[in-house]
PDB file of N, CA and C in Angstrom:
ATOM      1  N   UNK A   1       7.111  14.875  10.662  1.00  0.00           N
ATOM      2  CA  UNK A   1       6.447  13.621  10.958  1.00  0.00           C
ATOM      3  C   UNK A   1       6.092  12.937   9.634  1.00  0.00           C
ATOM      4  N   UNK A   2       6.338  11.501   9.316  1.00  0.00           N
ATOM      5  CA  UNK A   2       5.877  10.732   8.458  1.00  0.00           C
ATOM      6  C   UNK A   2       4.770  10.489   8.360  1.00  0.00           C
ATOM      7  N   UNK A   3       3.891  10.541   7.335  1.00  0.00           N
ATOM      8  CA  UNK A   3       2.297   9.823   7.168  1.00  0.00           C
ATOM      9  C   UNK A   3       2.394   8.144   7.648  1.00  0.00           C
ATOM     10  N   UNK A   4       3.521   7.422   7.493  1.00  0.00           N
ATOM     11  CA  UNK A   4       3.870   6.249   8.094  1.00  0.00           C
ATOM     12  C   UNK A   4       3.565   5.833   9.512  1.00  0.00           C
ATOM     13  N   UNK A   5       3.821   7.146  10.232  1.00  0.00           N
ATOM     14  CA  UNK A   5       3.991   7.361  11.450  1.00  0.00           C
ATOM     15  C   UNK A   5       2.446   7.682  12.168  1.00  0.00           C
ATOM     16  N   UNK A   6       1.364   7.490  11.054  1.00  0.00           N
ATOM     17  CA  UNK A   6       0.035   8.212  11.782  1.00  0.00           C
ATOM     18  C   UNK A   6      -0.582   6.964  11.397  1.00  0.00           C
ATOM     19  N   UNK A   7      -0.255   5.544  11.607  1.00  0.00           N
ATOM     20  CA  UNK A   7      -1.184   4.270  11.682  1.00  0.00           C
ATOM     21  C   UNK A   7      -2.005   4.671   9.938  1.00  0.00           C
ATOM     22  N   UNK A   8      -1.480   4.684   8.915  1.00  0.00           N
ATOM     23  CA  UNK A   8      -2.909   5.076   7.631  1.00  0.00           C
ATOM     24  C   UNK A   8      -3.481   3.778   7.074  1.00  0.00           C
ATOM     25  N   UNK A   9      -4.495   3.884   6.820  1.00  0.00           N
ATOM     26  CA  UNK A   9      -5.468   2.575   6.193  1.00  0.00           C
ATOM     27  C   UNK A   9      -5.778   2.791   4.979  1.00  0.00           C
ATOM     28  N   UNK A  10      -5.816   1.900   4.279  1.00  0.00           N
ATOM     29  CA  UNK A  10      -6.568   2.170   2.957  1.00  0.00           C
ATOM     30  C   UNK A  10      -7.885   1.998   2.794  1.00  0.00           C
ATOM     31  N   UNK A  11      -8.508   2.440   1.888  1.00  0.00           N
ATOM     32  CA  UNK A  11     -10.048   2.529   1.886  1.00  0.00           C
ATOM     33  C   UNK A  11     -10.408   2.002   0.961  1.00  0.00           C
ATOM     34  N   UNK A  12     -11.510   0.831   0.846  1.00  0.00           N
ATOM     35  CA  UNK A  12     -11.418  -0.023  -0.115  1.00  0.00           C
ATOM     36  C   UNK A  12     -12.702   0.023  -0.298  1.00  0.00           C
ATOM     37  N   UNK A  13     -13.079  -0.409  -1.681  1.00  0.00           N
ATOM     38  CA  UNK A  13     -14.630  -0.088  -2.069  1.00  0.00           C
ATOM     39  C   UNK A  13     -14.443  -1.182  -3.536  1.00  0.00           C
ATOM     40  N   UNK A  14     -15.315  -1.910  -3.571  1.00  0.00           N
ATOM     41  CA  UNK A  14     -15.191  -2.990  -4.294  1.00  0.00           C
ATOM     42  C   UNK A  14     -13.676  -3.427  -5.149  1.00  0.00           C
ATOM     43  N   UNK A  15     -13.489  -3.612  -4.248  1.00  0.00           N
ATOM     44  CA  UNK A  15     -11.811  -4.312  -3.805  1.00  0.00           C
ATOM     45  C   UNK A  15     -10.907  -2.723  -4.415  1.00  0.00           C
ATOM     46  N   UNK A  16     -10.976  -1.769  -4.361  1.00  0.00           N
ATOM     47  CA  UNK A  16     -10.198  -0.979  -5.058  1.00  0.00           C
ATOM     48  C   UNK A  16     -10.120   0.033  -3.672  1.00  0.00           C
ATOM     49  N   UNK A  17      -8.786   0.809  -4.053  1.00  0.00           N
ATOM     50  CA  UNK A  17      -8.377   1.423  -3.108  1.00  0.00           C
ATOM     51  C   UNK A  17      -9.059   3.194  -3.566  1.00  0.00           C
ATOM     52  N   UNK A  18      -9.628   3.873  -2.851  1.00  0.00           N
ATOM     53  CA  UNK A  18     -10.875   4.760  -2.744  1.00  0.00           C
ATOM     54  C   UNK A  18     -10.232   6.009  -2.007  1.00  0.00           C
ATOM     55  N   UNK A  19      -9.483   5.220  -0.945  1.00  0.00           N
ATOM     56  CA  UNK A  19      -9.031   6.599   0.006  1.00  0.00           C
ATOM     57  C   UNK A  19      -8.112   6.063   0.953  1.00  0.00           C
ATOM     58  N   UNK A  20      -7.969   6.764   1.832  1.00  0.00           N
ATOM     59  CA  UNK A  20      -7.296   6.378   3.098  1.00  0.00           C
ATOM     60  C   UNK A  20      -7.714   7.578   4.324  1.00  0.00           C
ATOM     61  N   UNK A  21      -7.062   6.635   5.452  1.00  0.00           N
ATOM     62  CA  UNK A  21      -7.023   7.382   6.593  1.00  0.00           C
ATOM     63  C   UNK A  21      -6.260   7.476   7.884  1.00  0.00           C
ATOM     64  N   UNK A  22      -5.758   7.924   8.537  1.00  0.00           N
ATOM     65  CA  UNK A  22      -4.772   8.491   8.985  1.00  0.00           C
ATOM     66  C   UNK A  22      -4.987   9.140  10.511  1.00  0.00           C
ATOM     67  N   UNK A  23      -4.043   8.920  11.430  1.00  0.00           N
ATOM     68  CA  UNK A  23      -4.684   9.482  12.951  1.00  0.00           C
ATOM     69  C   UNK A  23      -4.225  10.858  12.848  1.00  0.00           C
ATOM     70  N   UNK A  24      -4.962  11.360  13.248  1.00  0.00           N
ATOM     71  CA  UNK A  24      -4.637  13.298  12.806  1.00  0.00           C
ATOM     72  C   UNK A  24      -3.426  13.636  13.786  1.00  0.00           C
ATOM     73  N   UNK A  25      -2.548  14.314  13.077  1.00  0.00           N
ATOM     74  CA  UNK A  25      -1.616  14.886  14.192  1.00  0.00           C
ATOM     75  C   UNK A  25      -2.018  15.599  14.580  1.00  0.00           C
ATOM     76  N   UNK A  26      -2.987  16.047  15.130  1.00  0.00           N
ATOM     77  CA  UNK A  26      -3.318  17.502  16.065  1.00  0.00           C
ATOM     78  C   UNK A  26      -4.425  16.740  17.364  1.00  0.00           C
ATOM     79  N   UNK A  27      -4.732  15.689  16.760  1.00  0.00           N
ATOM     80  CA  UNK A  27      -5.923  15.365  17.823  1.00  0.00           C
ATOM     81  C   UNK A  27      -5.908  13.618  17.364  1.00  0.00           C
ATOM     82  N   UNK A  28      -4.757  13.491  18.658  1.00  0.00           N
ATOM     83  CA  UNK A  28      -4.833  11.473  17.715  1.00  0.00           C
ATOM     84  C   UNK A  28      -5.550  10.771  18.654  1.00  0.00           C
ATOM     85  N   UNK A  29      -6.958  10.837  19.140  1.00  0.00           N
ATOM     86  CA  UNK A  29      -7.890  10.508  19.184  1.00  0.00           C
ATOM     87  C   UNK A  29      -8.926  10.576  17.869  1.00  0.00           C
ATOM     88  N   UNK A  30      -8.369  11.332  16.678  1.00  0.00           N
ATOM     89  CA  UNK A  30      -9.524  10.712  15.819  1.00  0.00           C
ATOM     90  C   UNK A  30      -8.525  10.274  14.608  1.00  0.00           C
ATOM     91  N   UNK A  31      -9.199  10.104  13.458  1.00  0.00           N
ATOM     92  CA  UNK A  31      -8.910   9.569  12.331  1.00  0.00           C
ATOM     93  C   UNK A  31      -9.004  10.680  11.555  1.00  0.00           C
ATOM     94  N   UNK A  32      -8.623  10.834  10.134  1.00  0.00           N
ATOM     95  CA  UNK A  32      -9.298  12.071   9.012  1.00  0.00           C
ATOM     96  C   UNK A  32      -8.861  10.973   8.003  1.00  0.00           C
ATOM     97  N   UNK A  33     -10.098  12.002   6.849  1.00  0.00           N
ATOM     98  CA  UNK A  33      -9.847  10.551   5.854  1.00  0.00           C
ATOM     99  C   UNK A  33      -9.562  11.509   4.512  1.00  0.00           C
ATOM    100  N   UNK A  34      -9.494  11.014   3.380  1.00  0.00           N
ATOM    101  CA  UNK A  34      -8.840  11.616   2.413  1.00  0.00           C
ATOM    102  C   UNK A  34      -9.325  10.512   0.899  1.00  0.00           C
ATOM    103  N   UNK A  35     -10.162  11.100   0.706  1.00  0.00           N
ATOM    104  CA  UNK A  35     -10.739  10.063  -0.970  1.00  0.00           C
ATOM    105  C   UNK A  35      -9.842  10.331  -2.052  1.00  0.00           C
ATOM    106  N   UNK A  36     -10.063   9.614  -3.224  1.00  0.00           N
ATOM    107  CA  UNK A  36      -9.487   9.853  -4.214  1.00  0.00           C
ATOM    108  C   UNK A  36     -10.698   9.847  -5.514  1.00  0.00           C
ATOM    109  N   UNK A  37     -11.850   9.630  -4.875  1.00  0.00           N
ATOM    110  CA  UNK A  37     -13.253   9.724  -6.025  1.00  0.00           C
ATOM    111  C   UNK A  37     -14.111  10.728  -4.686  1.00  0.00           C
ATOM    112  N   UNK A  38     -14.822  11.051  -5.692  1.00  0.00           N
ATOM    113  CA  UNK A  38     -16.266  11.855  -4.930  1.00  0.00           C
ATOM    114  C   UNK A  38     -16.829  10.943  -4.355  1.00  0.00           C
ATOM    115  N   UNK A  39     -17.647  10.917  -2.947  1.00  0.00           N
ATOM    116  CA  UNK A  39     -18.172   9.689  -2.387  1.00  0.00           C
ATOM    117  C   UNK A  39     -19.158  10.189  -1.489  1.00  0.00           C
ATOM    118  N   UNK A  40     -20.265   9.951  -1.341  1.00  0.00           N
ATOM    119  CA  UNK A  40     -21.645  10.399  -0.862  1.00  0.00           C
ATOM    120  C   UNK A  40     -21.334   9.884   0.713  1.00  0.00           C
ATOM    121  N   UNK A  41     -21.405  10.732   1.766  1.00  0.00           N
ATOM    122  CA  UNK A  41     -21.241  10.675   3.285  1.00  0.00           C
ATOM    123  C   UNK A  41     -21.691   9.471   3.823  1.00  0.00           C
ATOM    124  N   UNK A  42     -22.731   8.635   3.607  1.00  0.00           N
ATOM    125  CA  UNK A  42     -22.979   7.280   3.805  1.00  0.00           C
ATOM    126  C   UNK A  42     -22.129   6.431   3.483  1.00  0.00           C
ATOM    127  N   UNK A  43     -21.712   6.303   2.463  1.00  0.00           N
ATOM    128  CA  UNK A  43     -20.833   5.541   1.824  1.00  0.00           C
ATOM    129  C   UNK A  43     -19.457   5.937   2.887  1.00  0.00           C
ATOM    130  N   UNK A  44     -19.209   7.018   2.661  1.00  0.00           N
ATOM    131  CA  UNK A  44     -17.616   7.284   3.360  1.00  0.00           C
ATOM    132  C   UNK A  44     -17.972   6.761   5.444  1.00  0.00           C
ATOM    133  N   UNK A  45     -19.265   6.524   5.631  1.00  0.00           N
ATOM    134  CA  UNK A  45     -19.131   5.655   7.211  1.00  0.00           C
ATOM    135  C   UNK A  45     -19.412   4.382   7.015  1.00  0.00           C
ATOM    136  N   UNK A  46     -19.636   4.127   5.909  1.00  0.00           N
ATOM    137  CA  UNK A  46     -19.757   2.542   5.877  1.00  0.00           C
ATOM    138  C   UNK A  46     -18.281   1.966   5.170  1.00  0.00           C
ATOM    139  N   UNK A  47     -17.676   2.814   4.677  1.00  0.00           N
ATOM    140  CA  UNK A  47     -16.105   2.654   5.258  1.00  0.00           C
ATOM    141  C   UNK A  47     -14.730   2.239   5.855  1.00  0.00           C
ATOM    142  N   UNK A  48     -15.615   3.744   6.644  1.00  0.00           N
ATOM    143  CA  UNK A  48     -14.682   3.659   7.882  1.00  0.00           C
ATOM    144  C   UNK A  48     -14.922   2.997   9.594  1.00  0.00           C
ATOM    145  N   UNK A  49     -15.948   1.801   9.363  1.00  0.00           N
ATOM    146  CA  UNK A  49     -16.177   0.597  10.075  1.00  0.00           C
ATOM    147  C   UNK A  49     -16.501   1.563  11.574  1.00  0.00           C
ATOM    148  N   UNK A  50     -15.819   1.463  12.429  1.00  0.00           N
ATOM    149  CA  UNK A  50     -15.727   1.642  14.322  1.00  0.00           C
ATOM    150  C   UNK A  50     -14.803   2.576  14.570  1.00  0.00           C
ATOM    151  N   UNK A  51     -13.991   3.007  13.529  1.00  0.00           N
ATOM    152  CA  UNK A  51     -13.124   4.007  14.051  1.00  0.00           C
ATOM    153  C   UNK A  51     -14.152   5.454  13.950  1.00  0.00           C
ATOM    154  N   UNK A  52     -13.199   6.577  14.687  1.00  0.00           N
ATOM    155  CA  UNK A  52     -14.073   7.427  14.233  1.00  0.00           C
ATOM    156  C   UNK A  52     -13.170   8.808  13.403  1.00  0.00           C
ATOM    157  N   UNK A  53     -13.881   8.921  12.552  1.00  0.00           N
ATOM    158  CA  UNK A  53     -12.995   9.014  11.329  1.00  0.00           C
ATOM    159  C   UNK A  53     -13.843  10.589  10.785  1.00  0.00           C
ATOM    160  N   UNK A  54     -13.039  11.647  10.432  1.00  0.00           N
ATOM    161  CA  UNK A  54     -13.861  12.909   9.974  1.00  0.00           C
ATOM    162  C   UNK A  54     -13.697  12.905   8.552  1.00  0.00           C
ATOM    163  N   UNK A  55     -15.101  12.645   8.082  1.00  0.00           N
ATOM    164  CA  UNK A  55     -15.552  12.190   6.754  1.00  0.00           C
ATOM    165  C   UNK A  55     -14.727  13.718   5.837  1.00  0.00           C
ATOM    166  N   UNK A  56     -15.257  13.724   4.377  1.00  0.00           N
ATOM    167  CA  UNK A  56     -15.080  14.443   3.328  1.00  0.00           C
ATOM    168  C   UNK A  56     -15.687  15.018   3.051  1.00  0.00           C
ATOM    169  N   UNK A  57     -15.947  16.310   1.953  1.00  0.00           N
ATOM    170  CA  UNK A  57     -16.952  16.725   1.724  1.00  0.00           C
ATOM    171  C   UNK A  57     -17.201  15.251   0.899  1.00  0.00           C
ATOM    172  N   UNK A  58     -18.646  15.449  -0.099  1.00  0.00           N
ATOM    173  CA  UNK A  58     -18.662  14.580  -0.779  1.00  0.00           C
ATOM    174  C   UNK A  58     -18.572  15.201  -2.453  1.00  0.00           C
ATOM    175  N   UNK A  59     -18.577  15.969  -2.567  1.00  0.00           N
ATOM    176  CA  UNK A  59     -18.473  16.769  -4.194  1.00  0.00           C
ATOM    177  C   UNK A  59     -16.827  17.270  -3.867  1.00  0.00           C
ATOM    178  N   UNK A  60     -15.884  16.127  -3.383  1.00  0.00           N
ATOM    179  CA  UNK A  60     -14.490  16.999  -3.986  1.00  0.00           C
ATOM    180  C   UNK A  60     -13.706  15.571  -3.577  1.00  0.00           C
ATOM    181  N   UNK A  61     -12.561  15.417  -4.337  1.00  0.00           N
ATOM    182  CA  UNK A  61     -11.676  14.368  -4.446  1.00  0.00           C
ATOM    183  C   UNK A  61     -10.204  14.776  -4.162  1.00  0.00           C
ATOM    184  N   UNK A  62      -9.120  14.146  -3.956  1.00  0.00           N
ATOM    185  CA  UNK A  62      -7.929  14.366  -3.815  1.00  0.00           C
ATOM    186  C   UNK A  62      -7.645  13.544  -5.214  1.00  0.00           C
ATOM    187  N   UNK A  63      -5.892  14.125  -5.488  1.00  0.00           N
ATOM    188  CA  UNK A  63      -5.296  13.599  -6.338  1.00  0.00           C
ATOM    189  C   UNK A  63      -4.122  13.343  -5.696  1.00  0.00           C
ATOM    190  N   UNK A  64      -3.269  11.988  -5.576  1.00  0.00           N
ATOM    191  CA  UNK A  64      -2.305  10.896  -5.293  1.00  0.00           C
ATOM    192  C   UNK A  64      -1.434  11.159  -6.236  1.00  0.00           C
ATOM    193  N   UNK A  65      -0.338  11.784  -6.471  1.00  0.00           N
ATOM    194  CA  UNK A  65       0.766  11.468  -7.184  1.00  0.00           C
ATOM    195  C   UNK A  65       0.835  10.194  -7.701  1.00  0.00           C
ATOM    196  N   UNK A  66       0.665   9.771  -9.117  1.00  0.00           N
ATOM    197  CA  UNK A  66       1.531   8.696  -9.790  1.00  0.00           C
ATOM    198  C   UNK A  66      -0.337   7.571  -9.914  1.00  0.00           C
ATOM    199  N   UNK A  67      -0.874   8.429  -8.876  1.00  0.00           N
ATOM    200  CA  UNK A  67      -1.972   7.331  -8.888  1.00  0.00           C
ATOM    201  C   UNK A  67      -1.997   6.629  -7.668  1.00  0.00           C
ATOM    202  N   UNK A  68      -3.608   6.060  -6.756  1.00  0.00           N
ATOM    203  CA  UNK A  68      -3.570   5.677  -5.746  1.00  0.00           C
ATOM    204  C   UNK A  68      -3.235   3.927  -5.762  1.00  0.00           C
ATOM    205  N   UNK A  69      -3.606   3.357  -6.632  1.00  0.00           N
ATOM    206  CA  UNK A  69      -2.941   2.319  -7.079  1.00  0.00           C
ATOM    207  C   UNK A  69      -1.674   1.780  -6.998  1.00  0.00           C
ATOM    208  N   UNK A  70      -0.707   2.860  -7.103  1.00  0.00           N
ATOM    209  CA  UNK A  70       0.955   2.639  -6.807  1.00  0.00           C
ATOM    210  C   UNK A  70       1.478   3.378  -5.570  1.00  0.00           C
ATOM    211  N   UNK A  71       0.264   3.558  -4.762  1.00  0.00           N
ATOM    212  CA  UNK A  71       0.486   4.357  -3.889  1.00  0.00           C
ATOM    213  C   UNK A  71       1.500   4.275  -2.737  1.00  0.00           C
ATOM    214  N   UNK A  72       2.176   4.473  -1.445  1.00  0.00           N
ATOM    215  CA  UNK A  72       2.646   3.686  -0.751  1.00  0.00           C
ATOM    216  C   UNK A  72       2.794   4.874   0.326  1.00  0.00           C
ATOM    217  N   UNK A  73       2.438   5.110   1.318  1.00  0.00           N
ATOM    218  CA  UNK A  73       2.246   5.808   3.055  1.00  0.00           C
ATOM    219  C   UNK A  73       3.741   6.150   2.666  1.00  0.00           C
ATOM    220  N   UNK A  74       4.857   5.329   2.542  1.00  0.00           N
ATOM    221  CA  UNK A  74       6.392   6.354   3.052  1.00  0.00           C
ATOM    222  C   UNK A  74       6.489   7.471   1.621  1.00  0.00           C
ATOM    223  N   UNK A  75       5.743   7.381   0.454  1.00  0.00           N
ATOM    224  CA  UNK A  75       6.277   8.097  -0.819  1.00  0.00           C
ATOM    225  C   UNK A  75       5.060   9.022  -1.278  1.00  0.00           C
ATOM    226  N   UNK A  76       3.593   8.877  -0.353  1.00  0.00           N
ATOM    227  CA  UNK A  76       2.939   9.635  -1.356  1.00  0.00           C
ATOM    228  C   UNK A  76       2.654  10.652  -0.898  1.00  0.00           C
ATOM    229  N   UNK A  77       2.324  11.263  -2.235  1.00  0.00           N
ATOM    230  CA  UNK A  77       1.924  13.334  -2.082  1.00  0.00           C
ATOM    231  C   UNK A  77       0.721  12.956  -2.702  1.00  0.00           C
ATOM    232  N   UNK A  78       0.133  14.321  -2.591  1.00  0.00           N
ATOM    233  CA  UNK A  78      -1.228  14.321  -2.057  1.00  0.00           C
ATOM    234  C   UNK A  78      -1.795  15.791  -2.556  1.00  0.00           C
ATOM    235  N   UNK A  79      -2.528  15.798  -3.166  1.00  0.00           N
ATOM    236  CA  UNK A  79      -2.766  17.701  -3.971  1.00  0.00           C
ATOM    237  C   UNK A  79      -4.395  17.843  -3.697  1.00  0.00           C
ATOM    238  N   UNK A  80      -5.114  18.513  -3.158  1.00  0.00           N
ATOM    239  CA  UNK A  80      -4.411  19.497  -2.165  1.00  0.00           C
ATOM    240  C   UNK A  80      -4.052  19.380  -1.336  1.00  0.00           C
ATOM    241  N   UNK A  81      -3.865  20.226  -0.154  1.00  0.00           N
ATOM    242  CA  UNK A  81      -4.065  20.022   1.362  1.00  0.00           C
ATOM    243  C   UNK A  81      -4.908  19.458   1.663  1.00  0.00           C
ATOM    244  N   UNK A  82      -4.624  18.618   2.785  1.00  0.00           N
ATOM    245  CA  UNK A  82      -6.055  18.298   3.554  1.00  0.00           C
ATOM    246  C   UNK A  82      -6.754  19.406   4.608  1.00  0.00           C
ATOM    247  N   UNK A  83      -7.966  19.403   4.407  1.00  0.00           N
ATOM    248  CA  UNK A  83      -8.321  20.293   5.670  1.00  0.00           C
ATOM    249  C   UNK A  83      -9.379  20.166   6.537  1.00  0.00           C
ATOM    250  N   UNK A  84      -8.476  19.608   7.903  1.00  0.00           N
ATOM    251  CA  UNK A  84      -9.935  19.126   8.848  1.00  0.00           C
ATOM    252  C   UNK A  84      -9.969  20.234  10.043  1.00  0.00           C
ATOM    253  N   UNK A  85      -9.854  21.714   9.355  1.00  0.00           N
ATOM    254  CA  UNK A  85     -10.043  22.988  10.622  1.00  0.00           C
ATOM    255  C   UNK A  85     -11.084  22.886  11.358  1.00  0.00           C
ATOM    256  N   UNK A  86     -12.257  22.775  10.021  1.00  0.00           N
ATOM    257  CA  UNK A  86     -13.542  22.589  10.404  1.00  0.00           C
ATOM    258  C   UNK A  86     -13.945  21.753  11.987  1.00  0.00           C
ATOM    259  N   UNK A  87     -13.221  20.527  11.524  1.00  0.00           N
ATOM    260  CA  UNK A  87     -13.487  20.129  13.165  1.00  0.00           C
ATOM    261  C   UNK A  87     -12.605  19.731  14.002  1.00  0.00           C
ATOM    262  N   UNK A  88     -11.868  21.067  14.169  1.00  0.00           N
ATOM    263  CA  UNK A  88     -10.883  21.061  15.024  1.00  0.00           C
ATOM    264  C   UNK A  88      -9.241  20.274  14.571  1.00  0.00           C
ATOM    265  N   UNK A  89      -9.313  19.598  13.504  1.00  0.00           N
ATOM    266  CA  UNK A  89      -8.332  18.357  13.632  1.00  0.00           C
ATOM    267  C   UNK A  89      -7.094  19.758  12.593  1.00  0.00           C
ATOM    268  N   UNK A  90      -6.454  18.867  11.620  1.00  0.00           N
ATOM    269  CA  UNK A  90      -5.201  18.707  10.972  1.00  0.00           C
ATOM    270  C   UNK A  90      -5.249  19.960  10.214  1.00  0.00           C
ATOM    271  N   UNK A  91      -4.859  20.621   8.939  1.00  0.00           N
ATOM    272  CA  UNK A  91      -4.412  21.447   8.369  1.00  0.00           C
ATOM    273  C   UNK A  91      -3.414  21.381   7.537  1.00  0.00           C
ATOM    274  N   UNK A  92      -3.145  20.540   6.674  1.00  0.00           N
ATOM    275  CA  UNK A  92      -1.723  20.250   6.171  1.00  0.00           C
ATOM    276  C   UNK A  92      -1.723  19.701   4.874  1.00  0.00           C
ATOM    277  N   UNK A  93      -0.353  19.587   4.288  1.00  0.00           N
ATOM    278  CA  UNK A  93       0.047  18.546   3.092  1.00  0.00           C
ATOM    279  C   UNK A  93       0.782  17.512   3.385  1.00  0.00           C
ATOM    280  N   UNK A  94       0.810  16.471   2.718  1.00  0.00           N
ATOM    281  CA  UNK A  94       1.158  15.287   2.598  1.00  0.00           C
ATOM    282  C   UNK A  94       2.192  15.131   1.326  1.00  0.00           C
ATOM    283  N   UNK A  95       3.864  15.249   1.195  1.00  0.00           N
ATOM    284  CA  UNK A  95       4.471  15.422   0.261  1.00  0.00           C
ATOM    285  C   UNK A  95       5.716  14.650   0.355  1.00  0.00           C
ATOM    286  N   UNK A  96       5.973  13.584  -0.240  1.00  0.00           N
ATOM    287  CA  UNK A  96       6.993  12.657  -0.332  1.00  0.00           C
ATOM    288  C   UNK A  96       6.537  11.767   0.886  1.00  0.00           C
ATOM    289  N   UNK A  97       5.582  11.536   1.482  1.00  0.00           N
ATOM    290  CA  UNK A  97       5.109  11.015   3.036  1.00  0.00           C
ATOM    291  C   UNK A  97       5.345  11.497   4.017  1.00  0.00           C
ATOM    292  N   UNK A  98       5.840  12.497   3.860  1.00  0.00           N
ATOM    293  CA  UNK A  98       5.210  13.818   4.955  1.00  0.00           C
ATOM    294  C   UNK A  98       5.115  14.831   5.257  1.00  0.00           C
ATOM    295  N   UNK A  99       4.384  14.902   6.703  1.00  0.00           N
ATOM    296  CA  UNK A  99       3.177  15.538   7.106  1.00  0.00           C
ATOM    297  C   UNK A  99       3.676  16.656   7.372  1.00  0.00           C
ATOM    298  N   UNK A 100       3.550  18.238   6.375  1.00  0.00           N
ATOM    299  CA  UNK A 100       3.589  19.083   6.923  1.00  0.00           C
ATOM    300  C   UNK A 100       2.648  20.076   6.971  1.00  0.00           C
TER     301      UNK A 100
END
């Protein structure tokens, strides 16, 4: 499956792109989100607006291949895994845009 293929948003925080988010393949009734800075749990729901979206920790960041800036849903990888076991959702990596 493509990350293309899971509706992803970008996450914007004074006009800059912060994170994204993505309908979980395991449970696409929710969202999971994925930062690229450390971001305090308030901040990460003021966000992610009306959707409902399973926040981050807030003391850990992802790293975007090449940078989230040049980023693009069909090409990017993603270090580490994401992991939303915790609540039930996804388990996976994100590598060339996709989801395994």
């Amino acid at each position: 499956m493509r990350l293309s293929e899971l509706d992803p948003k970008w996450l914007m925080k004074d006009g800059k792109r912060v994170g994204f988010t993505f309908i979980s393949p395991t449970n696409p009734r929710f969202r999971q989100s994925c930062f690229v800075v450390q971001m305090p749990t308030r901040q990460q729901w003021d966000l992610f607006g009306d959707d409902d979206v399973q926040g981050c920790r807030e003391d850990f960041a992802w790293t975007i291949t090449g940078g989230i800036e040049n980023a693009s849903f069909d090409k990017m990888t993603v270090h580490p895994s994401i992991d939303g076991s915790k609540g039930g959702l996804w388990h996976g990596r994100i590598i060339d845009g996709e989801i395994m």
